[in-house]
PDB file of N, CA and C in Angstrom:
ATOM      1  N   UNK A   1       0.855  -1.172   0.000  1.00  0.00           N
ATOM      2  CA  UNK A   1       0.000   0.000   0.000  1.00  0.00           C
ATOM      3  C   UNK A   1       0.900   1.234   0.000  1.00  0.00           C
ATOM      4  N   UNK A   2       0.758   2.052  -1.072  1.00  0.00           N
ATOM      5  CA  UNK A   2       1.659   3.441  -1.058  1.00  0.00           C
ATOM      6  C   UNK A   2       1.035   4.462  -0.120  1.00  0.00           C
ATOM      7  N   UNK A   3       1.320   5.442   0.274  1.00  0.00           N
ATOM      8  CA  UNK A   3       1.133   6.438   1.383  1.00  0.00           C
ATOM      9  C   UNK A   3      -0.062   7.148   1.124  1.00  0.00           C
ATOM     10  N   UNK A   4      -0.477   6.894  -0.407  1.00  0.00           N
ATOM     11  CA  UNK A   4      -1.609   7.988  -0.287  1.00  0.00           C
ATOM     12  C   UNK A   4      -3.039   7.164  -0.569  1.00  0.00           C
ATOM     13  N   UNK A   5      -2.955   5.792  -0.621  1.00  0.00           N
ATOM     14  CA  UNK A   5      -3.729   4.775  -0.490  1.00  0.00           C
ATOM     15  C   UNK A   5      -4.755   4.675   0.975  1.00  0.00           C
ATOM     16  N   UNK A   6      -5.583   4.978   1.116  1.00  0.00           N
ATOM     17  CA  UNK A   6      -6.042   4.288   2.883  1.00  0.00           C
ATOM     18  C   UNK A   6      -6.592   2.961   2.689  1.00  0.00           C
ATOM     19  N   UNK A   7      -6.627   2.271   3.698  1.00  0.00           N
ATOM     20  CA  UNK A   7      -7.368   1.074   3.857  1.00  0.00           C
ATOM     21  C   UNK A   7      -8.861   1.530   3.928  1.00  0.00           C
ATOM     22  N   UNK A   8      -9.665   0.416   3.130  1.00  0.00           N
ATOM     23  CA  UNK A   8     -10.595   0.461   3.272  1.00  0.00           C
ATOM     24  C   UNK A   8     -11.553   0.803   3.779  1.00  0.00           C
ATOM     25  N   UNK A   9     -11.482   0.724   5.175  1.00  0.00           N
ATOM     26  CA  UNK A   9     -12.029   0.831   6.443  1.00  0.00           C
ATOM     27  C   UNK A   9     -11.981   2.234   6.953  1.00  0.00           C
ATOM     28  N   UNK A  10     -10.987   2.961   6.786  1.00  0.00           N
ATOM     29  CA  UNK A  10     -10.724   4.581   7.230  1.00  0.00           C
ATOM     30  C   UNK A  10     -11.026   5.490   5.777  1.00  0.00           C
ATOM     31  N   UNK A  11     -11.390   4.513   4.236  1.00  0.00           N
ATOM     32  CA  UNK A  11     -11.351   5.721   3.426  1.00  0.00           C
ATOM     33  C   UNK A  11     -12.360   6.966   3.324  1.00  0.00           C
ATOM     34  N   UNK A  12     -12.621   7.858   3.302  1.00  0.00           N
ATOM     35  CA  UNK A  12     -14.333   8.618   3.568  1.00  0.00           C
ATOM     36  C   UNK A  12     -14.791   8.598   3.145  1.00  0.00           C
ATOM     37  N   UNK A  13     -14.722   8.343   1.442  1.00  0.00           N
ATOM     38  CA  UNK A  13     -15.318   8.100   0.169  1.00  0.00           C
ATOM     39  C   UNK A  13     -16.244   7.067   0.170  1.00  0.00           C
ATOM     40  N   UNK A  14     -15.759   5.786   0.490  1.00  0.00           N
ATOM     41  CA  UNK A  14     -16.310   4.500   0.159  1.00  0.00           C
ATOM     42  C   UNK A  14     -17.062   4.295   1.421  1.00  0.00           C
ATOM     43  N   UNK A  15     -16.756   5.105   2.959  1.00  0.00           N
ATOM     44  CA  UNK A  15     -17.546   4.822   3.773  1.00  0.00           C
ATOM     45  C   UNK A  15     -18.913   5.522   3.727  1.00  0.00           C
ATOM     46  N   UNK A  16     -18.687   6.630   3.198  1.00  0.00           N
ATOM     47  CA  UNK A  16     -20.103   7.670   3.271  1.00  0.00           C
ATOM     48  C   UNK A  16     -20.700   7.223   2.049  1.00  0.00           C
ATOM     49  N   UNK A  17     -20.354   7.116   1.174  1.00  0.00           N
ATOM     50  CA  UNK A  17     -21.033   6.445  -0.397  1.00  0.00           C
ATOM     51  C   UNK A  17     -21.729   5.406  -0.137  1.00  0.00           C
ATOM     52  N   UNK A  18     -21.254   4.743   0.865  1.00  0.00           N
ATOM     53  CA  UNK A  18     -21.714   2.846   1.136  1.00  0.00           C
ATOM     54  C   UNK A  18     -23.106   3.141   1.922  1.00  0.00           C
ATOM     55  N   UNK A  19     -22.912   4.313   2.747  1.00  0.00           N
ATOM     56  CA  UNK A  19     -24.576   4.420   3.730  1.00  0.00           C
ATOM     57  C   UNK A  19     -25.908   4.802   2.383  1.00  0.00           C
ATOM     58  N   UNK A  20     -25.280   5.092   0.889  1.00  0.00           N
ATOM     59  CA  UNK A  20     -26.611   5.239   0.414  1.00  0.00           C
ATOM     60  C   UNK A  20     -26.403   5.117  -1.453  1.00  0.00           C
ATOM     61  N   UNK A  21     -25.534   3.802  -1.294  1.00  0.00           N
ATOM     62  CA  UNK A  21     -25.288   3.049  -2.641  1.00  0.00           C
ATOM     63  C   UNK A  21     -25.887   2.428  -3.075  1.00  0.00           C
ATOM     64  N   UNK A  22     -26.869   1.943  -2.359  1.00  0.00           N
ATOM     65  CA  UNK A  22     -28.034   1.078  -3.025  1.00  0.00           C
ATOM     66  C   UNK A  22     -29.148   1.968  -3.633  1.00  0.00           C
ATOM     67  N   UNK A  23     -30.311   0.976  -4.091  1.00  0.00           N
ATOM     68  CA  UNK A  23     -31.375   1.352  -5.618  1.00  0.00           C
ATOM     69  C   UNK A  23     -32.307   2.575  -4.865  1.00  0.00           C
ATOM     70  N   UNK A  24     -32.394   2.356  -2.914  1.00  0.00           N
ATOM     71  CA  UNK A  24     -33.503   3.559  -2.854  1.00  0.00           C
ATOM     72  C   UNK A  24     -33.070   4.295  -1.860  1.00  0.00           C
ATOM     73  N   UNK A  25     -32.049   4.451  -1.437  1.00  0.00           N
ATOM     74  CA  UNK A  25     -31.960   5.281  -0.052  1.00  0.00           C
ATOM     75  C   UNK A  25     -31.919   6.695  -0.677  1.00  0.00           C
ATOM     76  N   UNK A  26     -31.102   7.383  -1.919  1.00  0.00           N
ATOM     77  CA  UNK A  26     -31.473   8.509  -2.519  1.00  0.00           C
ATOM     78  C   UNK A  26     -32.833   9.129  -2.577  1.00  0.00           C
ATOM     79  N   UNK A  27     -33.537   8.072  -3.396  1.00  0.00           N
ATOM     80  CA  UNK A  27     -34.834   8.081  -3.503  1.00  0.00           C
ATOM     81  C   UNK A  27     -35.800   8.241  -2.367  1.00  0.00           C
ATOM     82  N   UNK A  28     -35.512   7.942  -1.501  1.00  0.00           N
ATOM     83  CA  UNK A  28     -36.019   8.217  -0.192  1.00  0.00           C
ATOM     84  C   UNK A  28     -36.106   9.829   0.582  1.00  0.00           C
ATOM     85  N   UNK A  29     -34.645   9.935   0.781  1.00  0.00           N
ATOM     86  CA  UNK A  29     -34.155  11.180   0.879  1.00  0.00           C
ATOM     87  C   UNK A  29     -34.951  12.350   0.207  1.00  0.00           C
ATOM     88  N   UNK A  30     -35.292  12.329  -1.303  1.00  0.00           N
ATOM     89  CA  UNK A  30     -35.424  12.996  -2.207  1.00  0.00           C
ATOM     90  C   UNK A  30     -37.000  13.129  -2.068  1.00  0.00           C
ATOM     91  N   UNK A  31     -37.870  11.909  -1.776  1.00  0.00           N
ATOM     92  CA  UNK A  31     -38.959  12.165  -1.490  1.00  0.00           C
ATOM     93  C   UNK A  31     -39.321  12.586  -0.206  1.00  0.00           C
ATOM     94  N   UNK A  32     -38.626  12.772   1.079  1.00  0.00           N
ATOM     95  CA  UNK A  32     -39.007  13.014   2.352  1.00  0.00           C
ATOM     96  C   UNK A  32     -38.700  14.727   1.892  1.00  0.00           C
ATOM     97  N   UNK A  33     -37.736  14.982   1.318  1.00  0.00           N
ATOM     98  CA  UNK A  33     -37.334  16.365   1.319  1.00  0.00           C
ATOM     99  C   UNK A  33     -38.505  17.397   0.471  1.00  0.00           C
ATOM    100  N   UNK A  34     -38.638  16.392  -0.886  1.00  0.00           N
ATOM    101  CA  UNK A  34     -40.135  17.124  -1.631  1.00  0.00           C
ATOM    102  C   UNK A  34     -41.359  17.209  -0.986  1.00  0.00           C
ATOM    103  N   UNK A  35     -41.581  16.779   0.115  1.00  0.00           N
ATOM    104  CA  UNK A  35     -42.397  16.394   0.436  1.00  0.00           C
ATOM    105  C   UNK A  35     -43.283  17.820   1.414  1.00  0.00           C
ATOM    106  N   UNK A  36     -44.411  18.112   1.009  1.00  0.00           N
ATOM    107  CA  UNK A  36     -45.083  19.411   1.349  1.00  0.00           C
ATOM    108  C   UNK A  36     -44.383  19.929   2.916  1.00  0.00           C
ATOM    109  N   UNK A  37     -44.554  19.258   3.909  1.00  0.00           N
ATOM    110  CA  UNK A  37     -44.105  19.127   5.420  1.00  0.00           C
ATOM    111  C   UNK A  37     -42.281  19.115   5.537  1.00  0.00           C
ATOM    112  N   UNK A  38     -41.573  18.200   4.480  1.00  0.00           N
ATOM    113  CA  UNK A  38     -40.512  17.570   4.926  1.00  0.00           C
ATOM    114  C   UNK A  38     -40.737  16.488   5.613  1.00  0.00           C
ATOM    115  N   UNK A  39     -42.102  15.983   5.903  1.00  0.00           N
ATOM    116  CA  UNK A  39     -42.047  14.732   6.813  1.00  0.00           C
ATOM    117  C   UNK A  39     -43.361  13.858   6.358  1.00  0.00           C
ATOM    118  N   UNK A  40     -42.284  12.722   6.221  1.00  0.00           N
ATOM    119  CA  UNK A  40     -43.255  11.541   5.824  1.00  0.00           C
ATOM    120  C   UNK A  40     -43.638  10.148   6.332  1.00  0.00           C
ATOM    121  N   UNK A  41     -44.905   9.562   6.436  1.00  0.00           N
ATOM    122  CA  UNK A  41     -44.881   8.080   7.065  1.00  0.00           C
ATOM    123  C   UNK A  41     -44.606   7.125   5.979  1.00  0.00           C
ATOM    124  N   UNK A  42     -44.597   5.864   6.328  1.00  0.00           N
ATOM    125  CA  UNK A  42     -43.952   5.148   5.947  1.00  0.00           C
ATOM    126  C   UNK A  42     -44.789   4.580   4.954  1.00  0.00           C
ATOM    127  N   UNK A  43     -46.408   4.894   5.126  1.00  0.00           N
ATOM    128  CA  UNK A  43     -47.259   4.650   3.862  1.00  0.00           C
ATOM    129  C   UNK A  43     -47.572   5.424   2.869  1.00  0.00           C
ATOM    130  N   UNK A  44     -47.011   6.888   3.037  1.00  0.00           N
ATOM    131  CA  UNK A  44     -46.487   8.019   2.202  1.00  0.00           C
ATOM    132  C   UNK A  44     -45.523   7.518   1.115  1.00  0.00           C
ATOM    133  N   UNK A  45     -44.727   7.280   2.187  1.00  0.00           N
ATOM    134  CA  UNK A  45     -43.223   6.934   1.424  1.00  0.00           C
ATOM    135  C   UNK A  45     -43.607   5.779  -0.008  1.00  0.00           C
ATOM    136  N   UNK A  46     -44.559   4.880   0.839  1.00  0.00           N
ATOM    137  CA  UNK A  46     -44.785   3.294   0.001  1.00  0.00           C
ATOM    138  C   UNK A  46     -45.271   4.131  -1.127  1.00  0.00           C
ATOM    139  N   UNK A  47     -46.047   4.975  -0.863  1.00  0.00           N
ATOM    140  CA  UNK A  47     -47.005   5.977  -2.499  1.00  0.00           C
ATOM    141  C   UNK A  47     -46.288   5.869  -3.482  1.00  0.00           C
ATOM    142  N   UNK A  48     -45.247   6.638  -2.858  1.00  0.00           N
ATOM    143  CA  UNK A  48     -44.611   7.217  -3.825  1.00  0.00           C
ATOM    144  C   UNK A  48     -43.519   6.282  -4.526  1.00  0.00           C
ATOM    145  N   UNK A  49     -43.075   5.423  -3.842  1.00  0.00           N
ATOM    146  CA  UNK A  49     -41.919   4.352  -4.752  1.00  0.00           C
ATOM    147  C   UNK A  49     -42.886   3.294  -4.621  1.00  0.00           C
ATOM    148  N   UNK A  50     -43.885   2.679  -5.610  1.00  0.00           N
ATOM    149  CA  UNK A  50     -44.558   1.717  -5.481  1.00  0.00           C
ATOM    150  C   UNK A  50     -43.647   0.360  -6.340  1.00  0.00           C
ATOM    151  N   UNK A  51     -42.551   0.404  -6.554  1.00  0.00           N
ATOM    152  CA  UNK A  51     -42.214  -0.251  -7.131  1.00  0.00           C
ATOM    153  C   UNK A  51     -41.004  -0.848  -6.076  1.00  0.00           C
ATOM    154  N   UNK A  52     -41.116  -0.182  -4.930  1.00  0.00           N
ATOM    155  CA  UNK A  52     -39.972  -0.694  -3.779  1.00  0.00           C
ATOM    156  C   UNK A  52     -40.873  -1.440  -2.758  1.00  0.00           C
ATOM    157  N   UNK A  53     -40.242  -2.831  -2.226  1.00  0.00           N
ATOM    158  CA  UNK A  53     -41.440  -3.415  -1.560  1.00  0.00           C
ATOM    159  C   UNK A  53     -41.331  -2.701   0.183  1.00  0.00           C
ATOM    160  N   UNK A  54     -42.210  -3.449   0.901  1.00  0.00           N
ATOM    161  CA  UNK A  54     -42.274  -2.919   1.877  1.00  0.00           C
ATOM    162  C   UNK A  54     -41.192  -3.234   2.690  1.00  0.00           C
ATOM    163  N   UNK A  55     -40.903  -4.339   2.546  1.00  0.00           N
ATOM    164  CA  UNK A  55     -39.845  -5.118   3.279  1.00  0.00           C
ATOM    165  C   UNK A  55     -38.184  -4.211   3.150  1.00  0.00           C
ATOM    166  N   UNK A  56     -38.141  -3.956   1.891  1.00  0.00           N
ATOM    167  CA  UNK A  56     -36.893  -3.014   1.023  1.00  0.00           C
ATOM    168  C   UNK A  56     -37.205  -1.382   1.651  1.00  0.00           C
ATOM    169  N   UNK A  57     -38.111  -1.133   2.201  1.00  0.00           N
ATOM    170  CA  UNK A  57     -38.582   0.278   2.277  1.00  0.00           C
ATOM    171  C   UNK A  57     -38.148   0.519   3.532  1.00  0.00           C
ATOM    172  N   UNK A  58     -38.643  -0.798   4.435  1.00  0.00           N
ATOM    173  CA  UNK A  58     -38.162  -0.727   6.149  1.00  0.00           C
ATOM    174  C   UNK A  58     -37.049  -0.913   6.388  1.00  0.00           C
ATOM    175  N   UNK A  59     -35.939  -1.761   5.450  1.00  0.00           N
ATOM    176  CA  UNK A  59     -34.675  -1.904   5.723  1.00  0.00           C
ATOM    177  C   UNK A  59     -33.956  -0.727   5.080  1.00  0.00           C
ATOM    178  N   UNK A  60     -34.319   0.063   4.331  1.00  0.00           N
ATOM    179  CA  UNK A  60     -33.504   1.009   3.608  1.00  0.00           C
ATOM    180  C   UNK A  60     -33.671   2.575   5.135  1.00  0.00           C
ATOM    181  N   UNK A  61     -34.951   2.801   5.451  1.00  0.00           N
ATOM    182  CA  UNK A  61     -35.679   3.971   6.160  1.00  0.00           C
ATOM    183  C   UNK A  61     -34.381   2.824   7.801  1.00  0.00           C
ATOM    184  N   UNK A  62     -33.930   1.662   7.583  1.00  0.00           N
ATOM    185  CA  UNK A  62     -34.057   1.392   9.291  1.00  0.00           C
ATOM    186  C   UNK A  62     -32.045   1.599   9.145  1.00  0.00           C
ATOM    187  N   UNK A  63     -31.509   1.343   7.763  1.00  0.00           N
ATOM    188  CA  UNK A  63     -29.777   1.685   7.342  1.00  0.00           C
ATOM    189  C   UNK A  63     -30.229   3.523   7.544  1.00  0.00           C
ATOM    190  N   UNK A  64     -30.973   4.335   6.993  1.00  0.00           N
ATOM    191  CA  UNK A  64     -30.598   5.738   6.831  1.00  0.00           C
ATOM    192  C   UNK A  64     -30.749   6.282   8.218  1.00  0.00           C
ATOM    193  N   UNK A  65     -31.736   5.488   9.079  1.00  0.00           N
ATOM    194  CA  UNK A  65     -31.480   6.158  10.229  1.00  0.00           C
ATOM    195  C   UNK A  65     -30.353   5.855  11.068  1.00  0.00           C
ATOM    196  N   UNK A  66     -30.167   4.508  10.979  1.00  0.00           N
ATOM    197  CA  UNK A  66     -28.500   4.005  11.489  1.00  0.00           C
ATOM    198  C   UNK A  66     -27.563   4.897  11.286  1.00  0.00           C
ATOM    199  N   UNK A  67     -27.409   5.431   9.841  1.00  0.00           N
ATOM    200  CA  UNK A  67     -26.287   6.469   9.751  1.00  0.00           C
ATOM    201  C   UNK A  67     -26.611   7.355   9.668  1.00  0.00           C
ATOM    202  N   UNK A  68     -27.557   8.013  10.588  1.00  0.00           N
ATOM    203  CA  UNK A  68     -28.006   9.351  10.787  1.00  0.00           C
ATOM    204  C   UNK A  68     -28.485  10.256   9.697  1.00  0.00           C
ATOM    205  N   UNK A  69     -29.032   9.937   8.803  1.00  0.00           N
ATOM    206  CA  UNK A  69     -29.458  10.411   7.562  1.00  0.00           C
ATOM    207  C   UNK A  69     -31.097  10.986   7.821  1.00  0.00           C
ATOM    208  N   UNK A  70     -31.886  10.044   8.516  1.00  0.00           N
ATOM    209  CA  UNK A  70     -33.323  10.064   8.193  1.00  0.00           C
ATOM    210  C   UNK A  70     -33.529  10.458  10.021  1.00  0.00           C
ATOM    211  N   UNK A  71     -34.211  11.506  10.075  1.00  0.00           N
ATOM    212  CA  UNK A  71     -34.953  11.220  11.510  1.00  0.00           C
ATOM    213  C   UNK A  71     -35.919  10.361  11.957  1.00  0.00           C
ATOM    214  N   UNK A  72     -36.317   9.964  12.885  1.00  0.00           N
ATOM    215  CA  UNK A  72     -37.406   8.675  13.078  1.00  0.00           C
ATOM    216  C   UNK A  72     -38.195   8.792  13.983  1.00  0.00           C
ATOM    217  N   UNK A  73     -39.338   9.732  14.250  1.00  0.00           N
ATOM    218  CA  UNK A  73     -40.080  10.070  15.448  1.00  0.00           C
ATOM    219  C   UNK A  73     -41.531   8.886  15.714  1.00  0.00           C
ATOM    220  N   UNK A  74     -41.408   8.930  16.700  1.00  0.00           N
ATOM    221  CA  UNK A  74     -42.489   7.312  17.033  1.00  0.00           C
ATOM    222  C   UNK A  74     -43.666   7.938  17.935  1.00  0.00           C
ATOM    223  N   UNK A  75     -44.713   8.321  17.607  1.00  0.00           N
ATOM    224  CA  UNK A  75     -45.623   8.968  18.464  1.00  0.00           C
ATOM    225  C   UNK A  75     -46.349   7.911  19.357  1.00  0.00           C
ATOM    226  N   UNK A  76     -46.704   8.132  20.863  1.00  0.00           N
ATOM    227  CA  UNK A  76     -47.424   7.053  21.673  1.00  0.00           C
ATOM    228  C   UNK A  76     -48.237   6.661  21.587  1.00  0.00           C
ATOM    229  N   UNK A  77     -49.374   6.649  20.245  1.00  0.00           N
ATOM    230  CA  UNK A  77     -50.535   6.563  19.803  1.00  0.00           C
ATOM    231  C   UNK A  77     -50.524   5.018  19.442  1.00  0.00           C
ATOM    232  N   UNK A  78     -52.182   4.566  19.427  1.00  0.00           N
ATOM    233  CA  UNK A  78     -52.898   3.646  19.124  1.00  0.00           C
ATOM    234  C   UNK A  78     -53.772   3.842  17.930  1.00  0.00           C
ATOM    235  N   UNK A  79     -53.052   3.332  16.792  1.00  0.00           N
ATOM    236  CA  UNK A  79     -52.019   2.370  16.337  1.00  0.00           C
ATOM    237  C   UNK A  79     -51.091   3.000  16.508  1.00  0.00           C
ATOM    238  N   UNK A  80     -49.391   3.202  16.248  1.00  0.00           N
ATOM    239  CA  UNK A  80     -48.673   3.770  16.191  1.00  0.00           C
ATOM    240  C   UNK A  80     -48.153   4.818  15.334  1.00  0.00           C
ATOM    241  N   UNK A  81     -48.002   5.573  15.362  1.00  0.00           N
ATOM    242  CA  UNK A  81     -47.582   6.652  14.594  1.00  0.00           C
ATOM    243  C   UNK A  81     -46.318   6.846  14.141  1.00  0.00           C
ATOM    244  N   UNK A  82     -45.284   6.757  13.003  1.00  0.00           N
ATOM    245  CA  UNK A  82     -43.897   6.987  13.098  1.00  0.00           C
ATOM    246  C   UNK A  82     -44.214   7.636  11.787  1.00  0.00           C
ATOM    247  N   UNK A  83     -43.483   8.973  12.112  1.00  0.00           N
ATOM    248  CA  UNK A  83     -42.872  10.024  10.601  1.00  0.00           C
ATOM    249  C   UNK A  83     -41.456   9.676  10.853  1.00  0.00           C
ATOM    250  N   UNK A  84     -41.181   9.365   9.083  1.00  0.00           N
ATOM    251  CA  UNK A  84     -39.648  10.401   8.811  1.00  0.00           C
ATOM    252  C   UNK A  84     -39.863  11.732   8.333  1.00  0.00           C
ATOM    253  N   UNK A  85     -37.822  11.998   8.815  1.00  0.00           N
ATOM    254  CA  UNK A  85     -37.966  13.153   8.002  1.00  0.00           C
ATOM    255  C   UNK A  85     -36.452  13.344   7.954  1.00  0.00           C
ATOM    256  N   UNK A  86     -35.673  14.383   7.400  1.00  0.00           N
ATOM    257  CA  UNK A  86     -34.082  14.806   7.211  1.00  0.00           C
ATOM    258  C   UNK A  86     -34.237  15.734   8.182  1.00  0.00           C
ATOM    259  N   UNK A  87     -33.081  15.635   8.847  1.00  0.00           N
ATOM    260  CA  UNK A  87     -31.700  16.184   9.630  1.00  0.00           C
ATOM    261  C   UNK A  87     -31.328  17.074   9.228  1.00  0.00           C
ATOM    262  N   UNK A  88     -30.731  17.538  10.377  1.00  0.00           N
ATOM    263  CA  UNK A  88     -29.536  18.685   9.640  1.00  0.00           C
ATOM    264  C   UNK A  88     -28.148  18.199   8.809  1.00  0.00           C
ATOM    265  N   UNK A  89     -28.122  16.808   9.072  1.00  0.00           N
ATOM    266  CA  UNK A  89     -27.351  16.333   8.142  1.00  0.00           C
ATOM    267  C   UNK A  89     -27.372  15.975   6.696  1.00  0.00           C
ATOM    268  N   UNK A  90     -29.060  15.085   6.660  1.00  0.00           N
ATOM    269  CA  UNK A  90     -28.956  14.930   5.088  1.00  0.00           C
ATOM    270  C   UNK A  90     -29.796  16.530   4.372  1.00  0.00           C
ATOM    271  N   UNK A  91     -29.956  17.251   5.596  1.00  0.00           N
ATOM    272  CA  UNK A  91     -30.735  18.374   4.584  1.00  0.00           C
ATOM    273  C   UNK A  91     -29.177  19.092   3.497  1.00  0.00           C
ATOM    274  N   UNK A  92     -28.176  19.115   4.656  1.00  0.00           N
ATOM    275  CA  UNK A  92     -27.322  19.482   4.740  1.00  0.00           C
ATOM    276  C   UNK A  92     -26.238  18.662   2.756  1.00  0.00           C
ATOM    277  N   UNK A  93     -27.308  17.417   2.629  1.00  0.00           N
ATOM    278  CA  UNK A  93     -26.965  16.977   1.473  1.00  0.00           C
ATOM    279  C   UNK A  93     -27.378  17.250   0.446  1.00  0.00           C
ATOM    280  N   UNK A  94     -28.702  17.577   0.630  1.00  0.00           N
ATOM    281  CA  UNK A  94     -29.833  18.071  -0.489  1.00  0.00           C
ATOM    282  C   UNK A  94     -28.969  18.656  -1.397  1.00  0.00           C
ATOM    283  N   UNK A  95     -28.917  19.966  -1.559  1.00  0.00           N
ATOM    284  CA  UNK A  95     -28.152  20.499  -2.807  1.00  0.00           C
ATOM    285  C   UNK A  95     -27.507  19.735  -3.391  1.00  0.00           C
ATOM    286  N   UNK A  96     -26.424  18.818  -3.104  1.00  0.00           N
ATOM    287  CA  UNK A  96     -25.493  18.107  -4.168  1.00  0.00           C
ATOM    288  C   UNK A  96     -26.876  16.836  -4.839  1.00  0.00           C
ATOM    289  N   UNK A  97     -27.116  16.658  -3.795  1.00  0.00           N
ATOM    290  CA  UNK A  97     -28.382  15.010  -4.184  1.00  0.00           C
ATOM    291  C   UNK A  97     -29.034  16.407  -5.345  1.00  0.00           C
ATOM    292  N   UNK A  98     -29.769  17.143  -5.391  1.00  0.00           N
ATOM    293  CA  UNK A  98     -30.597  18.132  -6.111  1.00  0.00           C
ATOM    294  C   UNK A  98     -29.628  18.036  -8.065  1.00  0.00           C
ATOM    295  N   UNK A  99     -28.450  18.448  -7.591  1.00  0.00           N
ATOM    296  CA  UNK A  99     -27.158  18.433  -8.880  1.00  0.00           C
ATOM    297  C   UNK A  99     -27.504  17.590  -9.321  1.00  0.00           C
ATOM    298  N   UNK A 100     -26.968  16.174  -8.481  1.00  0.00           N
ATOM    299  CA  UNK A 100     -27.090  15.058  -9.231  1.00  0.00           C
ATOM    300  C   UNK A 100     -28.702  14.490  -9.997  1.00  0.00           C
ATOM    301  N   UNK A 101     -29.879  14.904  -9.247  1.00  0.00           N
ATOM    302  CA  UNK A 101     -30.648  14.524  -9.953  1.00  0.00           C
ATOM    303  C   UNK A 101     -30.613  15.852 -11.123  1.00  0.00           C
ATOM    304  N   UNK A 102     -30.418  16.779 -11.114  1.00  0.00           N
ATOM    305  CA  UNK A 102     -30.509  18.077 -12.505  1.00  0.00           C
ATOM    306  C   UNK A 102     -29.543  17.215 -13.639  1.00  0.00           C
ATOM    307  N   UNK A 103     -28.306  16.922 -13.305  1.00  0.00           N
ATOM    308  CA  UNK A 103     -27.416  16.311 -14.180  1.00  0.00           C
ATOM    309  C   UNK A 103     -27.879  14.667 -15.022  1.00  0.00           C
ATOM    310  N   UNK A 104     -28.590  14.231 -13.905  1.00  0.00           N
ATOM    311  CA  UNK A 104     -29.186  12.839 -14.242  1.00  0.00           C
ATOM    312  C   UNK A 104     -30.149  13.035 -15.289  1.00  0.00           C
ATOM    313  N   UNK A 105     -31.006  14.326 -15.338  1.00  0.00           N
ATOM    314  CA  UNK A 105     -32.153  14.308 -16.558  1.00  0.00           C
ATOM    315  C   UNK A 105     -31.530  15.362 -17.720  1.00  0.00           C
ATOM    316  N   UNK A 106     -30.473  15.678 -17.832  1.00  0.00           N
ATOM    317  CA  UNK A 106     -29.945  16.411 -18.681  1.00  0.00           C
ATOM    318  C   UNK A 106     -29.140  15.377 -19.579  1.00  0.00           C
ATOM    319  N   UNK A 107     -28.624  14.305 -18.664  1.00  0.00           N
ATOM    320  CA  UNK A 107     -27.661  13.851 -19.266  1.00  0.00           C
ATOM    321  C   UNK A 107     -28.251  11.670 -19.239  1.00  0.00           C
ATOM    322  N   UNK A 108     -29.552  11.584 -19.133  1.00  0.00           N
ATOM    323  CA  UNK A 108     -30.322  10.433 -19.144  1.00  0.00           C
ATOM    324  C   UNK A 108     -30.170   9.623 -20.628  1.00  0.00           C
ATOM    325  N   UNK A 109     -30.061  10.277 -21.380  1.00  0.00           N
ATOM    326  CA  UNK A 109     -30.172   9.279 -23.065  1.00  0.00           C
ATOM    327  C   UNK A 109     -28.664   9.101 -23.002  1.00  0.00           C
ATOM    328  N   UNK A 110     -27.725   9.717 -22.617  1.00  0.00           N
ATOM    329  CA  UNK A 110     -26.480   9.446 -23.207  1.00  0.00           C
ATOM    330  C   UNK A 110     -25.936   8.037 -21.960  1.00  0.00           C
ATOM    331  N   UNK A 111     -26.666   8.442 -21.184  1.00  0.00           N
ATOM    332  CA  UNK A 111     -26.018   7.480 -19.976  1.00  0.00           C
ATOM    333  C   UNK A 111     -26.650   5.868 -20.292  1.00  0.00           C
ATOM    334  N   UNK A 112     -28.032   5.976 -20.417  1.00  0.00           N
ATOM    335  CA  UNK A 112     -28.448   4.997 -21.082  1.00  0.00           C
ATOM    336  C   UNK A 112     -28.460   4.268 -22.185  1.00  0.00           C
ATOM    337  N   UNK A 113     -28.077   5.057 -23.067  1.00  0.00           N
ATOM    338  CA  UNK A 113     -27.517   4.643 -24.564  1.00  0.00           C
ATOM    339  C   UNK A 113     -26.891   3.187 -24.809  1.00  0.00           C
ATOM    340  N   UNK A 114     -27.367   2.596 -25.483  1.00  0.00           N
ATOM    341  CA  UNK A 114     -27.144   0.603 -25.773  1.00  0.00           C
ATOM    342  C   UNK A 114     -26.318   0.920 -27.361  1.00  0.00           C
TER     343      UNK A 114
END
């Protein structure tokens, strides 16, 4: 390993990339943030990505709050009540996530191109 190499484990790139590399945690983000309030339940959320199952929806909403991405408020109510919503951290992401989706529909046919 040369000096300007890190191990895996300490690099910042591959660690912060890894909390939201998969198909919906963006997507998530992106819809809690559009979202009239900023805050959404979890059958909100299902609305809107109907093509993500439920099972994929609870493990993605249960990784973003692990790494502090998604807030998770649980109200004492009967049935239960839980909103998400963004942080000062992932709000704090929005703008670049915002780029990347502006760049993604500008630049969609060429990326897809067979």
């Amino acid at each position: 390993m040369n000096e300007t190499t890190l191990p895996l484990n300490t690099c910042p790139i591959r660690q912060v990339i890894s909390r939201f590399d998969d198909k919906w945690s963006l997507l998530v983000l992106y819809s809690i943030h559009s979202s009239e309030k900023g805050i959404l339940r979890f059958n909100e959320l299902r609305r809107q990505m109907p093509d993500c199952s439920q099972k994929m929806l609870s493990a993605t909403l249960k990784r973003l709050e692990h790494s502090n991405l998604v807030h998770r408020e649980v109200f004492p109510v009967v049935p239960p009540r839980v909103e998400y919503s963004l942080n000062p951290l992932s709000k704090s992401l929005m703008p670049t996530l915002l780029e990347l989706i502006d760049w993604a529909q500008k630049h969609f046919n060429e990326v897809v191109e067979i």
